[in-house]
Protein backbone atom coordinates (compact mmCIF):
# COMPACT_ATOMS: atom_id res chain seq x y z
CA UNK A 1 -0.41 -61.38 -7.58
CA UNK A 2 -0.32 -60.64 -11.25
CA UNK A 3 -3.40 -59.57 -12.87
CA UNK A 4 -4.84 -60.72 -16.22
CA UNK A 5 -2.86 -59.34 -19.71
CA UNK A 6 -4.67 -56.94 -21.31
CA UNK A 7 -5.69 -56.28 -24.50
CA UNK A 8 -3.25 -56.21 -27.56
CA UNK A 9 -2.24 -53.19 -28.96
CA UNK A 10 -2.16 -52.14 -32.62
CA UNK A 11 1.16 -52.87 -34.11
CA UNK A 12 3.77 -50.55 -35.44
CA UNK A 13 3.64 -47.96 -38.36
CA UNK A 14 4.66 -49.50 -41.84
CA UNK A 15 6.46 -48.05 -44.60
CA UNK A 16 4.35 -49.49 -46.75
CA UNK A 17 1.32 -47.23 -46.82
CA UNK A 18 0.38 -43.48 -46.77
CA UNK A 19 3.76 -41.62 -47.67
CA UNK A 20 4.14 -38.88 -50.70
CA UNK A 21 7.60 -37.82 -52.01
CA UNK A 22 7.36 -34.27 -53.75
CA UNK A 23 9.74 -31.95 -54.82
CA UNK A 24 10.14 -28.63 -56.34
CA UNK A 25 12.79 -27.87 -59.58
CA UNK A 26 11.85 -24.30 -60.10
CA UNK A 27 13.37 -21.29 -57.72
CA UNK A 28 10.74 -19.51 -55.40
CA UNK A 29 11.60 -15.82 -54.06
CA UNK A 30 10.01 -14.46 -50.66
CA UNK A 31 8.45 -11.66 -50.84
CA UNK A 32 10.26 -9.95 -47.75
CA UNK A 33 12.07 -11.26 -45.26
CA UNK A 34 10.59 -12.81 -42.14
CA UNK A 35 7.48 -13.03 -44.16
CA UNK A 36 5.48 -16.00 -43.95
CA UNK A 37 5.73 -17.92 -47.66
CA UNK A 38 3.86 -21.14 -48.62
CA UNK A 39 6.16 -23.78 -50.35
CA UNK A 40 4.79 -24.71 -53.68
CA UNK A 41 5.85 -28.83 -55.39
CA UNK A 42 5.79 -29.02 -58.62
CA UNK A 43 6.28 -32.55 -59.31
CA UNK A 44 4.95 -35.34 -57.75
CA UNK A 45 7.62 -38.31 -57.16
CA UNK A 46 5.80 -41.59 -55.28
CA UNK A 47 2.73 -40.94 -53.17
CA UNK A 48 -0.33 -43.54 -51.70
CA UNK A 49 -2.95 -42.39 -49.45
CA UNK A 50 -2.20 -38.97 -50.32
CA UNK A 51 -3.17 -36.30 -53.09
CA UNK A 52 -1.14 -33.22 -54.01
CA UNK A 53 -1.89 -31.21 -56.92
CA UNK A 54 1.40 -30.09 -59.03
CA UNK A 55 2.46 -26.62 -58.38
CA UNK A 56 0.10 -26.31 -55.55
CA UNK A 57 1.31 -25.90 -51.10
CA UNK A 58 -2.08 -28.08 -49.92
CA UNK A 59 -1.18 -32.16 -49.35
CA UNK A 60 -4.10 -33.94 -47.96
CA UNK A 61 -4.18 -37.61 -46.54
CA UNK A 62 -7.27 -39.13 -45.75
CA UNK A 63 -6.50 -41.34 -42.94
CA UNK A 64 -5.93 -40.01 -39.22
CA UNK A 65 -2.96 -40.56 -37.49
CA UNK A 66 0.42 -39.16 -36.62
CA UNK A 67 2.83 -38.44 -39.56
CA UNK A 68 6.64 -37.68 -39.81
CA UNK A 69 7.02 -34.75 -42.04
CA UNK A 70 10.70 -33.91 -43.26
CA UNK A 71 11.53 -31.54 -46.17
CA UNK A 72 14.64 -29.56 -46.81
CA UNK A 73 15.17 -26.15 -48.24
CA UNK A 74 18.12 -24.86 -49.85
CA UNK A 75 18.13 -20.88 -49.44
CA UNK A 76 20.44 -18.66 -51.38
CA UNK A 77 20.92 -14.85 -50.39
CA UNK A 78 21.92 -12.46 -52.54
């Protein structure tokens, strides 16, 4: 026999809240290499739910969940 339908669950994630797009125009140099070195954003594209200081690593949201989190670095060696 089938059994009574549970409860519904919450719905998907939306694009429409808590996203930031940063980005950085300035070059940053590690201080040696294989040396742990916080990312710095200097400008601050789009952003809701979140705050991010200019020029500063620290992003905080203040809603709990799960997040994507993509960024790309271009690295030059000389």
């Amino acid at each position: 026999a089938t059994g009574s339908i549970g409860p519904t669950g919450p719905n998907g994630f939306s694009l429409n809240n808590n996203y930031i797009f940063a980005y950085d125009t300035s070059t940053q140099t590690l201080p040696a290499s294989n040396t742990f070195t916080a990312v710095t954003f200097n400008t601050n594209g789009v952003m809701d739910g979140w705050t991010h200081v200019a020029r500063s690593t620290d992003f905080t949201c203040f809603q709990t969940g799960n997040y994507l989190v993509t960024y790309r670095l271009l690295i030059g060696i000389s």
